[in-house]
Protein backbone atom coordinates (compact mmCIF):
# COMPACT_ATOMS: atom_id res chain seq x y z
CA UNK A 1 0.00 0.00 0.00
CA UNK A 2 1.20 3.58 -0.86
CA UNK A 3 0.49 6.95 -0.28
CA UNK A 4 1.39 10.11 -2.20
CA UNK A 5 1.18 13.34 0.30
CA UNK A 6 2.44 16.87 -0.05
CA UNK A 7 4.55 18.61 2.96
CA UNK A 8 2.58 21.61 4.55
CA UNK A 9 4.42 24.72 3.83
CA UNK A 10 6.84 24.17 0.95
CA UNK A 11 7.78 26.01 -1.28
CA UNK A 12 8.33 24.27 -4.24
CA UNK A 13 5.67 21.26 -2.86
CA UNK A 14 7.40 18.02 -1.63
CA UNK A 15 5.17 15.37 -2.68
CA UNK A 16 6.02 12.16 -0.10
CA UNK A 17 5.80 8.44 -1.11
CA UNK A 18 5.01 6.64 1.87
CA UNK A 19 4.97 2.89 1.03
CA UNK A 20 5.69 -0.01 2.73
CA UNK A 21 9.57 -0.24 1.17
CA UNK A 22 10.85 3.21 0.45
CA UNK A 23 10.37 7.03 1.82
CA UNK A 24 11.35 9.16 -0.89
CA UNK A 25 11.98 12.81 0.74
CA UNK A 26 12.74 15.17 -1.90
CA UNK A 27 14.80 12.90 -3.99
CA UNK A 28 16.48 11.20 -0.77
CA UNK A 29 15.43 7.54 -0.52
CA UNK A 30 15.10 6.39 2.82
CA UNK A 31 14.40 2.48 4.05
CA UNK A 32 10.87 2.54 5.95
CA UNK A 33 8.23 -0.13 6.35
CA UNK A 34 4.83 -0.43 8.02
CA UNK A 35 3.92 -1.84 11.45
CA UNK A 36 0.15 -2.55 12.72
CA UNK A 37 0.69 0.32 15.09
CA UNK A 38 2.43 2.51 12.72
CA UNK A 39 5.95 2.55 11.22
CA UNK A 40 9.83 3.57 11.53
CA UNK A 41 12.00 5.82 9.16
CA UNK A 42 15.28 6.13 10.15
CA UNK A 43 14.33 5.31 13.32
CA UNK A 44 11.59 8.01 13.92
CA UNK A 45 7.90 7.03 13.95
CA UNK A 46 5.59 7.59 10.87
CA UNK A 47 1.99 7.10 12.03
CA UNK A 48 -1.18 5.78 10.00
CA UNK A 49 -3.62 7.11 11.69
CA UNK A 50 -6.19 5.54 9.27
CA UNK A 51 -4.72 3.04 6.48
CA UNK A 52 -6.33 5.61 3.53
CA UNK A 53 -4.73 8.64 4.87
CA UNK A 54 -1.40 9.17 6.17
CA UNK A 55 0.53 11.62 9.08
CA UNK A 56 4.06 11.36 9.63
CA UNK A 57 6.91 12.65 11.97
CA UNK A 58 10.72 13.88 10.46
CA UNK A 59 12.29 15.22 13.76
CA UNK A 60 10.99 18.28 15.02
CA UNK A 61 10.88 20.13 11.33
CA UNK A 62 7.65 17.94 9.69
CA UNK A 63 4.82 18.45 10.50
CA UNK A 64 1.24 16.60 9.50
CA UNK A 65 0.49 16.52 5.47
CA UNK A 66 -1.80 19.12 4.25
CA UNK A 67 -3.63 16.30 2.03
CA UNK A 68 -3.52 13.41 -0.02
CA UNK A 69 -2.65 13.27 -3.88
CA UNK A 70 -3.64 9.53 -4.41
CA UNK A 71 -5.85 7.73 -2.54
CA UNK A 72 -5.41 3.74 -1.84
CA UNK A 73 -3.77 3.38 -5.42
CA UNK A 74 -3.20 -0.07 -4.47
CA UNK A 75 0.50 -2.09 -3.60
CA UNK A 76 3.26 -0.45 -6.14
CA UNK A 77 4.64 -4.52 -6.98
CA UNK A 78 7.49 -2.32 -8.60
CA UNK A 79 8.85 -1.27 -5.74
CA UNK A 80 9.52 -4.05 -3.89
CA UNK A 81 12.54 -5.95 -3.86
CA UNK A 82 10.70 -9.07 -4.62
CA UNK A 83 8.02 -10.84 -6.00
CA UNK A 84 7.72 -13.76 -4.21
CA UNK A 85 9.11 -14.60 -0.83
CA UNK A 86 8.73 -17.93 0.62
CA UNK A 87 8.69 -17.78 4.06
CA UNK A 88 9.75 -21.19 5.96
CA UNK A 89 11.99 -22.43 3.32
CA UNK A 90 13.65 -24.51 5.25
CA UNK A 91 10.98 -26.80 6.34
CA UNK A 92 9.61 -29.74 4.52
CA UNK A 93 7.01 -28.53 2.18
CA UNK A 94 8.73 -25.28 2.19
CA UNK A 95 11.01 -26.84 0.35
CA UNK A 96 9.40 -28.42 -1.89
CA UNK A 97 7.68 -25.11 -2.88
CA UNK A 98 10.53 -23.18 -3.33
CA UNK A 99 11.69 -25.96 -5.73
CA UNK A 100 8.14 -26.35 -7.55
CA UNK A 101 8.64 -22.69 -7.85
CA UNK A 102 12.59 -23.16 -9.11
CA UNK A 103 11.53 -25.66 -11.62
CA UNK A 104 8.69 -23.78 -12.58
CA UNK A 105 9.80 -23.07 -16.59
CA UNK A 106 8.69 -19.28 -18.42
CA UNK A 107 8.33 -17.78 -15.07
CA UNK A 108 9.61 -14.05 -14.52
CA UNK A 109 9.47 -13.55 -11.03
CA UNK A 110 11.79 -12.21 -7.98
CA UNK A 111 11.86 -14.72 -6.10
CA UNK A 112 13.46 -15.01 -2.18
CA UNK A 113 14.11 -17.17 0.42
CA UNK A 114 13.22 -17.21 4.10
CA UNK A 115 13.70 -18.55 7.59
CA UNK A 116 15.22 -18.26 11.02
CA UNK A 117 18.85 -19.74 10.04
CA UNK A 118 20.61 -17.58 7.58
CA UNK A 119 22.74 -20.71 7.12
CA UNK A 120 20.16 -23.58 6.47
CA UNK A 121 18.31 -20.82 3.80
CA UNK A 122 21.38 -20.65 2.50
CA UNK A 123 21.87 -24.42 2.06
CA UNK A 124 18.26 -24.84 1.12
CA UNK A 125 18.57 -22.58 -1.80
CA UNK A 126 21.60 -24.64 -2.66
CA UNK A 127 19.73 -27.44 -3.19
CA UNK A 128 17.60 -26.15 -5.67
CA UNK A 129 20.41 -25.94 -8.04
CA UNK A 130 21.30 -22.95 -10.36
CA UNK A 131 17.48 -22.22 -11.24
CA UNK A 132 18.09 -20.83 -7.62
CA UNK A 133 21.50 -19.54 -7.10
CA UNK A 134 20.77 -15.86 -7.05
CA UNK A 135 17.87 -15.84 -4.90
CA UNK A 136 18.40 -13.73 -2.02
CA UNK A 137 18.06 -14.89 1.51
CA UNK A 138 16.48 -13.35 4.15
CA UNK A 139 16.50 -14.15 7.99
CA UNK A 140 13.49 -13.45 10.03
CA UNK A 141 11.76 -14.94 13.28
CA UNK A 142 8.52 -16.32 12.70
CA UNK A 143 7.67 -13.46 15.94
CA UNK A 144 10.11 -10.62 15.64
CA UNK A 145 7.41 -8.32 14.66
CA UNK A 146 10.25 -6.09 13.84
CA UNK A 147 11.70 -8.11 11.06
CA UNK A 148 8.60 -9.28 9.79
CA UNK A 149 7.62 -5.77 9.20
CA UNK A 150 10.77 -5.20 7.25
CA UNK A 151 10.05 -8.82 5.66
CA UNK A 152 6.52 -7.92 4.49
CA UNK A 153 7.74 -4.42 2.99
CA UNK A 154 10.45 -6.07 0.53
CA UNK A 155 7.92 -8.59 -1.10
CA UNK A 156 4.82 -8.52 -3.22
CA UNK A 157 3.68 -11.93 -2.37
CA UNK A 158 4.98 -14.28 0.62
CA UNK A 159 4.11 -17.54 0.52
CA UNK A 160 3.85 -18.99 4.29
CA UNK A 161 5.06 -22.21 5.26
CA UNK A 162 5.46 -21.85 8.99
CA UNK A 163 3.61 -23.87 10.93
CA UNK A 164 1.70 -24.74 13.23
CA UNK A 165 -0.08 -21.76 12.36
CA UNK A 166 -1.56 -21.00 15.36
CA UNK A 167 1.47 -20.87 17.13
CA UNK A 168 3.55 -19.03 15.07
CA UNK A 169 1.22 -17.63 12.09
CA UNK A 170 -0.01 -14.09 13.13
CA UNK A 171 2.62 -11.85 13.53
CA UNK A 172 3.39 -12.37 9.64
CA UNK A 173 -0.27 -11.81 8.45
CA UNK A 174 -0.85 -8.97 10.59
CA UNK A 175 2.29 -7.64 9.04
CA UNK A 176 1.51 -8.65 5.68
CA UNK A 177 -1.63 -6.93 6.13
CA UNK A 178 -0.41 -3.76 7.07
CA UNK A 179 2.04 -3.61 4.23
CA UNK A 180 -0.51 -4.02 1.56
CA UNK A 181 1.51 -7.19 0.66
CA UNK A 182 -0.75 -10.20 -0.42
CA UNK A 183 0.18 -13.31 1.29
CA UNK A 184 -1.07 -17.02 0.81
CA UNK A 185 0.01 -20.05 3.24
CA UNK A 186 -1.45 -23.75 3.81
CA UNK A 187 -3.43 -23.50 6.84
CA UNK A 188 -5.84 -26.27 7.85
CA UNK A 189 -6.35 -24.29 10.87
CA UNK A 190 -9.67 -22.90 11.72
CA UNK A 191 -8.47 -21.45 15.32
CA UNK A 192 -5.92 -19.69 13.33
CA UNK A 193 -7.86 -18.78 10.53
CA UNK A 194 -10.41 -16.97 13.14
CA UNK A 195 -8.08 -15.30 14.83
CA UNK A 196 -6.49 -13.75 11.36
CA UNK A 197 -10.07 -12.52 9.94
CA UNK A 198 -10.05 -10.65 13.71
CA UNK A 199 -7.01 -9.40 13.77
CA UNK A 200 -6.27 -8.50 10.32
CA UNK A 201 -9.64 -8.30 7.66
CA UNK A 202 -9.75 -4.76 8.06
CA UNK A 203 -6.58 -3.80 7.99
CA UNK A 204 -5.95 -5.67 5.04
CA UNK A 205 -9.16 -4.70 3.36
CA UNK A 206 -8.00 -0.49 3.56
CA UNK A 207 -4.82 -2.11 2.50
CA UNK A 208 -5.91 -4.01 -0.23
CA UNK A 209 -4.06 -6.97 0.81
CA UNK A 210 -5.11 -10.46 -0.35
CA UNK A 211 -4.67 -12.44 2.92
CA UNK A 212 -5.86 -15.81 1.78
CA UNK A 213 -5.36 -18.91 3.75
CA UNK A 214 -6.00 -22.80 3.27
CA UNK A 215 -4.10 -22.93 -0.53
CA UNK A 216 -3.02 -26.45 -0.45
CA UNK A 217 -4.89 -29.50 -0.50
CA UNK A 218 -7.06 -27.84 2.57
CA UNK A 219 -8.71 -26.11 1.36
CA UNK A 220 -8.06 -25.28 -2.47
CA UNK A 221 -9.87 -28.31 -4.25
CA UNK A 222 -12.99 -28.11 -1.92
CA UNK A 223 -13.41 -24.48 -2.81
CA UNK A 224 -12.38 -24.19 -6.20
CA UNK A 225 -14.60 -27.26 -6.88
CA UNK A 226 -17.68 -25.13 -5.30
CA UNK A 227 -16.84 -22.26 -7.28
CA UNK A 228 -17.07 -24.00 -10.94
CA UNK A 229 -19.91 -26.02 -9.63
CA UNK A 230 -21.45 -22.55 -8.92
CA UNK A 231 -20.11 -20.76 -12.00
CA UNK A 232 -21.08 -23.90 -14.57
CA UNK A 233 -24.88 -23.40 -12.56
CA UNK A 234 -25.12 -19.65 -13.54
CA UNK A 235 -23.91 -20.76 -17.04
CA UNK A 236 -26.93 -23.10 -17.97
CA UNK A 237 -29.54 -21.45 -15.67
CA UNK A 238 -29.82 -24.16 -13.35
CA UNK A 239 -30.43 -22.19 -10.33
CA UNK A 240 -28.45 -22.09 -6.86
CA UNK A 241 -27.40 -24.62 -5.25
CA UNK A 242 -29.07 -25.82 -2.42
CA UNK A 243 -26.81 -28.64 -1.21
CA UNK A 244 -23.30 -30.28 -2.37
CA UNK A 245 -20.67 -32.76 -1.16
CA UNK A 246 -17.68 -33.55 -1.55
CA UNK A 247 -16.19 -37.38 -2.05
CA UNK A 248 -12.28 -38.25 -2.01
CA UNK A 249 -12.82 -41.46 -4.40
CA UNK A 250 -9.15 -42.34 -4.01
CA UNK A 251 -5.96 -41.02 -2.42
CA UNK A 252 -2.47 -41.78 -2.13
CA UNK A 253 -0.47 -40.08 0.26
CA UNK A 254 1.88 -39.77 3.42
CA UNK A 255 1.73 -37.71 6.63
CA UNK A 256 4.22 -35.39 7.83
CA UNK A 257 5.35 -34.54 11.12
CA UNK A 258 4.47 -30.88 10.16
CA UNK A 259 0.83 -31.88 9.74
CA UNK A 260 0.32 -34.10 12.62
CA UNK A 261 2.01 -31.09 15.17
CA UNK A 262 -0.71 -28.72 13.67
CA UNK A 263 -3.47 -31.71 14.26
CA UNK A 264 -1.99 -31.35 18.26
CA UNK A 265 -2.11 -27.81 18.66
CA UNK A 266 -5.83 -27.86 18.04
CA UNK A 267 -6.38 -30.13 19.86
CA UNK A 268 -4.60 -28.64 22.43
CA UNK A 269 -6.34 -25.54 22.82
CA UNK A 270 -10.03 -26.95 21.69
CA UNK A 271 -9.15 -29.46 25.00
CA UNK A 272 -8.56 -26.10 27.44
CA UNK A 273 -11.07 -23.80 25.27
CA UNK A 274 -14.87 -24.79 25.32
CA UNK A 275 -15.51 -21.71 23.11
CA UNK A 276 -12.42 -23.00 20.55
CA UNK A 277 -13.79 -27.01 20.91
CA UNK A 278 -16.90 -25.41 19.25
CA UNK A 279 -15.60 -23.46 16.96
CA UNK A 280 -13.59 -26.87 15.42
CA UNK A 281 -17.01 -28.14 14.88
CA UNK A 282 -19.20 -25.41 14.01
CA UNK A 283 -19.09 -24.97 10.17
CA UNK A 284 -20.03 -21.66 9.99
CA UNK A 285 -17.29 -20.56 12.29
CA UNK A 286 -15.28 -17.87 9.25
CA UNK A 287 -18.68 -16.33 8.96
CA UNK A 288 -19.45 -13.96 12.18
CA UNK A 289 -18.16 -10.86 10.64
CA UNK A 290 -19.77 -11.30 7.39
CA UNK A 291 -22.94 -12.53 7.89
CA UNK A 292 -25.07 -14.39 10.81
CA UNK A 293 -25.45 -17.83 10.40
CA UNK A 294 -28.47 -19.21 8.32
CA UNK A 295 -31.19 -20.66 11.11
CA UNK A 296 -31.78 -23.69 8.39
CA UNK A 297 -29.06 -25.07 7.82
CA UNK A 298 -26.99 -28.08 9.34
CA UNK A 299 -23.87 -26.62 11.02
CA UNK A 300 -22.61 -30.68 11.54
CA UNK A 301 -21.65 -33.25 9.11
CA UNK A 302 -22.30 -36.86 9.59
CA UNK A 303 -20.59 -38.28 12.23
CA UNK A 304 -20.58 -42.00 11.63
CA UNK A 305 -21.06 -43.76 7.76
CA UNK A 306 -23.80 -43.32 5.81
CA UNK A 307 -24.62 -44.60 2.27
CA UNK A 308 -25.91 -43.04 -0.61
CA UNK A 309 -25.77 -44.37 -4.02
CA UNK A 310 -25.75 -40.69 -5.69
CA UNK A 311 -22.64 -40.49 -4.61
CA UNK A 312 -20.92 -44.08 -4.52
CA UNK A 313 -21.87 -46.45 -1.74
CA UNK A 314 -20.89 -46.58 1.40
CA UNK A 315 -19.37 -43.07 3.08
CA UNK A 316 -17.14 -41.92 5.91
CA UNK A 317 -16.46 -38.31 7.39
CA UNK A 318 -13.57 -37.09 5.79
CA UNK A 319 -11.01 -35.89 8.61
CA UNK A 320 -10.82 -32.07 6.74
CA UNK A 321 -14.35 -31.95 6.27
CA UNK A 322 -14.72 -29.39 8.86
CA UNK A 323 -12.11 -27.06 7.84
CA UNK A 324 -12.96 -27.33 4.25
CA UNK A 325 -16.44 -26.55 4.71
CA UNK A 326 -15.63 -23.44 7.03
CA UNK A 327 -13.86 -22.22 4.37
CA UNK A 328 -16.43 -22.69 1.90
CA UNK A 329 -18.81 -21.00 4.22
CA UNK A 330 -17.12 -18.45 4.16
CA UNK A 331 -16.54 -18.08 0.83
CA UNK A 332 -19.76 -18.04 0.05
CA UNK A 333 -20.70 -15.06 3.02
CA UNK A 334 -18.05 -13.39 1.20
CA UNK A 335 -19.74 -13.46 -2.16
CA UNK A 336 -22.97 -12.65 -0.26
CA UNK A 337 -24.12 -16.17 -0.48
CA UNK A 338 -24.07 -16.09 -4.15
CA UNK A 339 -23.68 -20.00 -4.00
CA UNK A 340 -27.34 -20.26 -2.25
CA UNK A 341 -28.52 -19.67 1.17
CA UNK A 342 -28.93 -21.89 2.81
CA UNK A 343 -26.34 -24.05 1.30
CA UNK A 344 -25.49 -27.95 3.05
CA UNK A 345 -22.21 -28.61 2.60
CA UNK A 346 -20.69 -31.78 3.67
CA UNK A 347 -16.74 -33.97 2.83
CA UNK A 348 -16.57 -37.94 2.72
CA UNK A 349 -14.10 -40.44 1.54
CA UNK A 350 -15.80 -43.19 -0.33
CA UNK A 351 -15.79 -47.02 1.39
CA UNK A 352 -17.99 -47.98 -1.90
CA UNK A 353 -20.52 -50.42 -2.34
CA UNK A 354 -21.96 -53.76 -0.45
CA UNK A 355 -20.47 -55.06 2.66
CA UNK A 356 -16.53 -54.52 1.99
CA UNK A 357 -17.79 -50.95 1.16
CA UNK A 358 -19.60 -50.58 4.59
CA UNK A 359 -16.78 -52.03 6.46
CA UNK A 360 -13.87 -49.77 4.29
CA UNK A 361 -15.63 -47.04 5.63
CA UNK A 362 -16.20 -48.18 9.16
CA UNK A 363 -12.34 -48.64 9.30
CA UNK A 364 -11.70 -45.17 7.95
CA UNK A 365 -14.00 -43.43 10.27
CA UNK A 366 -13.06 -45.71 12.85
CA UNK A 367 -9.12 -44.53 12.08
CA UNK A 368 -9.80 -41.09 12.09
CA UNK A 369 -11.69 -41.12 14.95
CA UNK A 370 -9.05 -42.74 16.98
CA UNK A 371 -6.40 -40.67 15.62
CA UNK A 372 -8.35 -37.60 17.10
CA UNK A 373 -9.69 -39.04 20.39
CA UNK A 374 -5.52 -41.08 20.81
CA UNK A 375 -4.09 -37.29 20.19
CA UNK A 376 -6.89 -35.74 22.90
CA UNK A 377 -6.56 -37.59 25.64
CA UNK A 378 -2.86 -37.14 28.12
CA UNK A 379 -3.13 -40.97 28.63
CA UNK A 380 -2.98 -41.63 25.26
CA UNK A 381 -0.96 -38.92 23.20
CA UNK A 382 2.82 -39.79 24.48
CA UNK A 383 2.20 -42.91 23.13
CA UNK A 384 1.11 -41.61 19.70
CA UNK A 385 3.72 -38.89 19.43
CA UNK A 386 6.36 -41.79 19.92
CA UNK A 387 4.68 -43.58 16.78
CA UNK A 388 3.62 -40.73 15.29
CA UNK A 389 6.36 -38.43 12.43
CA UNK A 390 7.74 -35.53 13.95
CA UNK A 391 7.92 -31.96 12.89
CA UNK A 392 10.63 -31.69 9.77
CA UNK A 393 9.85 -35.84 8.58
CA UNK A 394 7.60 -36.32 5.57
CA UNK A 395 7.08 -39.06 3.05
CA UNK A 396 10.15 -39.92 0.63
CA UNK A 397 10.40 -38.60 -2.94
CA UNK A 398 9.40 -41.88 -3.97
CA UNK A 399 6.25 -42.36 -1.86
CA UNK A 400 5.49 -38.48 -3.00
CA UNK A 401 5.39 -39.06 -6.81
CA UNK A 402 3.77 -42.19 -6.60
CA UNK A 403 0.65 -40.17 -4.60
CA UNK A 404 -2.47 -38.96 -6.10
CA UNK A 405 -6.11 -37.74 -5.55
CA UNK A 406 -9.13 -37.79 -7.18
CA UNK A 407 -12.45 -35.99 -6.02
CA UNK A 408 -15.95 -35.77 -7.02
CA UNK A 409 -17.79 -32.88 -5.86
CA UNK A 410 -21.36 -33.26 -6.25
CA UNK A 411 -24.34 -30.31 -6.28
CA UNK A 412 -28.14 -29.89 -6.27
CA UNK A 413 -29.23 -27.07 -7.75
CA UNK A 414 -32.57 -25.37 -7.12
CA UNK A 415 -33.80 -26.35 -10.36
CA UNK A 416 -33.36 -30.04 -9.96
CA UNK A 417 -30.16 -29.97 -12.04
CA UNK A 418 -27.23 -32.79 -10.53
CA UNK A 419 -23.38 -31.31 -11.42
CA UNK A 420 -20.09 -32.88 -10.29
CA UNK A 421 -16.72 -30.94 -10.64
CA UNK A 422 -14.40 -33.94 -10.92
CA UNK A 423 -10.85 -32.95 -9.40
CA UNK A 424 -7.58 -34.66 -9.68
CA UNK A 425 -3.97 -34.20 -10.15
CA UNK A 426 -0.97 -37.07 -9.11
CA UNK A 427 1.57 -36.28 -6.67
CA UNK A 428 0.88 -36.92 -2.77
CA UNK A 429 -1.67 -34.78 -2.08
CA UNK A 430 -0.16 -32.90 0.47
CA UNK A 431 3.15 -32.43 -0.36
CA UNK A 432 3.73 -32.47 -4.31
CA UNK A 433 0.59 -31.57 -5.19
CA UNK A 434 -0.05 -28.64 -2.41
CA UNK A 435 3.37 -27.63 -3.50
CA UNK A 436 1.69 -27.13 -6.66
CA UNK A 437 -0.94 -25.55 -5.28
CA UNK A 438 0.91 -22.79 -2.77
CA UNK A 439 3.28 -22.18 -5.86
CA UNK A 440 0.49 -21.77 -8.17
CA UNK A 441 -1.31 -19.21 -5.92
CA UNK A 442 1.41 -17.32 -5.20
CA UNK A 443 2.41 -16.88 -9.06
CA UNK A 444 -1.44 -15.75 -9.93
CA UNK A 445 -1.07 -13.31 -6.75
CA UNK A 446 1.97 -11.91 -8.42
CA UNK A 447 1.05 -11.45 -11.66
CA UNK A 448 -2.09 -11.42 -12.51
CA UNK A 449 -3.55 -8.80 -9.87
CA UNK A 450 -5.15 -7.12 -13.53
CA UNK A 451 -7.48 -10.72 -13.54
CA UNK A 452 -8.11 -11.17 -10.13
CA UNK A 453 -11.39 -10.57 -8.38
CA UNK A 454 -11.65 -7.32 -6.87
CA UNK A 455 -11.27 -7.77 -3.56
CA UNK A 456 -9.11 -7.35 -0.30
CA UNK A 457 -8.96 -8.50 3.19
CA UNK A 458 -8.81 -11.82 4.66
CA UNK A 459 -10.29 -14.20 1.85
CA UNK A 460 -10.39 -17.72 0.34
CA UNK A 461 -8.91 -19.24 -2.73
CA UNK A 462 -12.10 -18.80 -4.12
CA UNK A 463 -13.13 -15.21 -2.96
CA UNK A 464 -9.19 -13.85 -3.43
CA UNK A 465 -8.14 -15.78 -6.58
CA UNK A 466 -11.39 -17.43 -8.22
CA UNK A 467 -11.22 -19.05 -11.91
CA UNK A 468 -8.07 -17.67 -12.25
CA UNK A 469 -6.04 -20.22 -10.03
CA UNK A 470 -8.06 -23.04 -11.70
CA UNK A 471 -7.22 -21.96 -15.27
CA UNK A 472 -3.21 -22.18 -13.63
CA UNK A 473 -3.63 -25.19 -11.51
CA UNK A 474 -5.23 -26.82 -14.88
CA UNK A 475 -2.08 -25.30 -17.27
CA UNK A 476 0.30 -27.34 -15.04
CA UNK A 477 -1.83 -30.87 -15.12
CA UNK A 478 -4.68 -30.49 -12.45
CA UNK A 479 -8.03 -31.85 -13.50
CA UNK A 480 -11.18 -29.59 -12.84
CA UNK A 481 -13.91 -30.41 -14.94
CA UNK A 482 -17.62 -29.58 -14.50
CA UNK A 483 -20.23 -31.85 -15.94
CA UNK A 484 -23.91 -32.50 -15.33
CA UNK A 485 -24.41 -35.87 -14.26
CA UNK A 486 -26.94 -38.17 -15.61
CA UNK A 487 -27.41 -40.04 -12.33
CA UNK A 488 -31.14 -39.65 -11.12
């Protein structure tokens, strides 16, 4: 975000540029970046007293602006020092997106590296080979507020890696968000995700910061594939939809330490929070400050199998189904429930049909159920973190290529019409492929702001990037097709 000001009382006027990277004082360029409170030049404080308008201090000669020239003109990408910083590079599937992103051919970007360790960045970037040689590095503490500020300032676009996200996660939105600098991560966090839309929607919407959460495998396929579904409706006049669900009719993947450590800080604070244990569950939970929830509609999913042969056979709760259908909650609020109101919105992984069906998803739900309750309870969680990856571990290259997924995401329209956006792409699903996914994202949030929907604050892959990241994810081998099915 910039502002363009004129000093009171001079004589030729001094028109100010008061950005996030640079304060340009009559020709003298001088470092400065933003801070939720305000921010430093040279050491002295510049205050935004609101995020449209600007005041600042220069010693004991400035004084306040007499007005602005431009008004919220938007983040200057030019004059930042990069275009895309990815921030956790060191870790496992920060990695792995920095190299997506390294071996990402016809790509003109600015790209940099960062983490806590100037010298593991350093050796992470050397593993990338010479695609990545002349990235810079940059070393920041996931909550040295001071460096993140400067962090947030020198990039268009960071890409967040660092998790658990609600342990470390908000001092680098909040900052991104005051620096008008878009920024993307893979939470699967709805604690977290709350607790960003409070602390940073409106500062990111003056802004106009894209703060946009869940773009890996949570949540990006569950709301892309409501999006089209919605889209394809509007297309043929078939109405709004009135209720949809998504099935995960095969998978192949691994679990990382990374994952399972964000899985125990939820369940951490839901276990000492009665107000955050509800939230976990309650669908509707991204919504409060858009719109109240609608009194019709089921806020649960199922909790134990159920069959329907619409969508397969035999059906278990799918262990993201929550977070995934927060998100597309709220992306629908956001769009002011463009999708249909109200809409039922539930996530299963498919068992299939007769008996082995029913008991393939009695062992699924049973699994994830026990994973949850093993990783609640103190008698029970020492012994799973023992058995259990830990932070940093992931599944080998080998295990990674050889992953897949493959989704059908079915809809109900209001006019009786049945559509499924099939979804698929190989690679584990949450390593290669979100790699794909976070890289993806970050690219479209780089550089095609002109295609983008218009819109700012803390959003959704759907609500901050829309058809856009589809048309990329498809470019680079992801399957999103919408058809109408002929299933009764």
């Amino acid at each position: 975000m910039s502002w363009i000001v004129e000093a009171p009382n001079s004589n030729p006027s001094v028109f100010v540029l008061i950005s996030s990277t640079v304060f340009q004082i009559d020709g003298d360029a001088r470092a400065a970046y933003w801070h939720p409170g305000g921010a430093w030049l040279d050491g002295h404080v510049v205050l935004a007293r609101e995020w449209r308008w600007a005041s600042f201090g220069w010693g004991a000669g400035w004084e306040q602006p007499t007005r602005a020239v431009s008004n919220r003109i938007g983040v200057i990408m030019e004059g930042r020092e990069y275009d895309i910083l990815v921030m956790g590079a060191t870790g496992f599937v920060g990695r792995l997106v920095a190299g997506y992103l390294a071996g990402r051919s016809g790509i003109d970007v600015r790209v940099a590296l960062a983490g806590r360790s100037a010298e593991k960045v350093s050796r992470a970037r050397d593993e990338l080979g010479d695609a990545a040689r002349l990235w810079p590095l940059v070393t920041a503490d996931s909550h040295d507020e001071v460096a993140l500020a400067r962090l947030a300032g020198s990039s268009g676009v960071v890409a967040s890696t660092v998790g658990p996200y609600l342990r470390h996660g908000l001092p680098l939105v909040q900052a991104c968000a005051a620096a008008g600098t878009h920024y993307a991560d893979l939470s699967g966090e709805p604690l977290f995700m709350r607790r960003s839309i409070d602390a940073a929607h409106a500062v990111a919407v003056h802004s106009g910061a894209r703060i946009v959460h869940g773009c890996g495998f949570d949540s990006i396929p569950s709301d892309l594939g409501l999006l089209l579904l919605h889209t394809h409706a509007r297309t043929i006049e078939a109405g709004e939809l009135l209720d949809a669900a998504l099935v995960v009719t095969g998978a192949r993947g691994g679990v990382s330490g990374g994952t399972i450590d964000s899985l125990r800080v939820q369940l951490e604070e839901a276990r000492g929070d009665r107000e955050a244990a509800r939230a976990l569950r309650n669908a509707y939970g991204l919504t409060a400050d858009v719109a109240p929830t609608p009194d019709r509609c089921r806020t649960r999913s199922p909790l134990g199998i159920v069959h329907d042969p619409q969508l397969g056979g035999w059906l278990a709760p799918f262990a993201m189904g929550p977070v995934n259908a927060a998100v597309v909650h709220r992306s629908n609020a956001l769009l002011n429930h463009a999708y249909g109101q109200p809409l039922h919105y539930h996530e299963f992984v498919l068992g299939g049909e007769g008996p082995l069906g029913a008991v393939k998803a009695a062992l699924i739900g049973a699994g994830t159920a026990g994973l949850m309750t093993g990783l609640s309870l103190p008698l029970t969680r020492p012994i799973l973190d023992r058995m259990l990856p830990s932070p940093g571990d992931g599944p080998s290259q080998r295990q990674r290529e050889q992953g897949f997924f493959r989704i059908d995401t079915h809809a109900h329209t209001s006019d009786g019409a049945h559509l499924v956006c099939r979804i698929s792409a190989q690679g584990d699903p949450g390593y290669n492929a979100t790699a794909v996914m976070l890289g993806e994202t970050a690219l479209a949030l780089a550089r095609d702001q002109d295609r983008l929907p218009d819109a700012a604050g803390v959003l959704t892959p759907a609500t901050g990037l829309g058809t856009v990241l589809a048309d990329r994810l498809r470019a680079v081998g992801h399957r999103y097709d919408v058809v109408t099915s002929d299933v009764a």
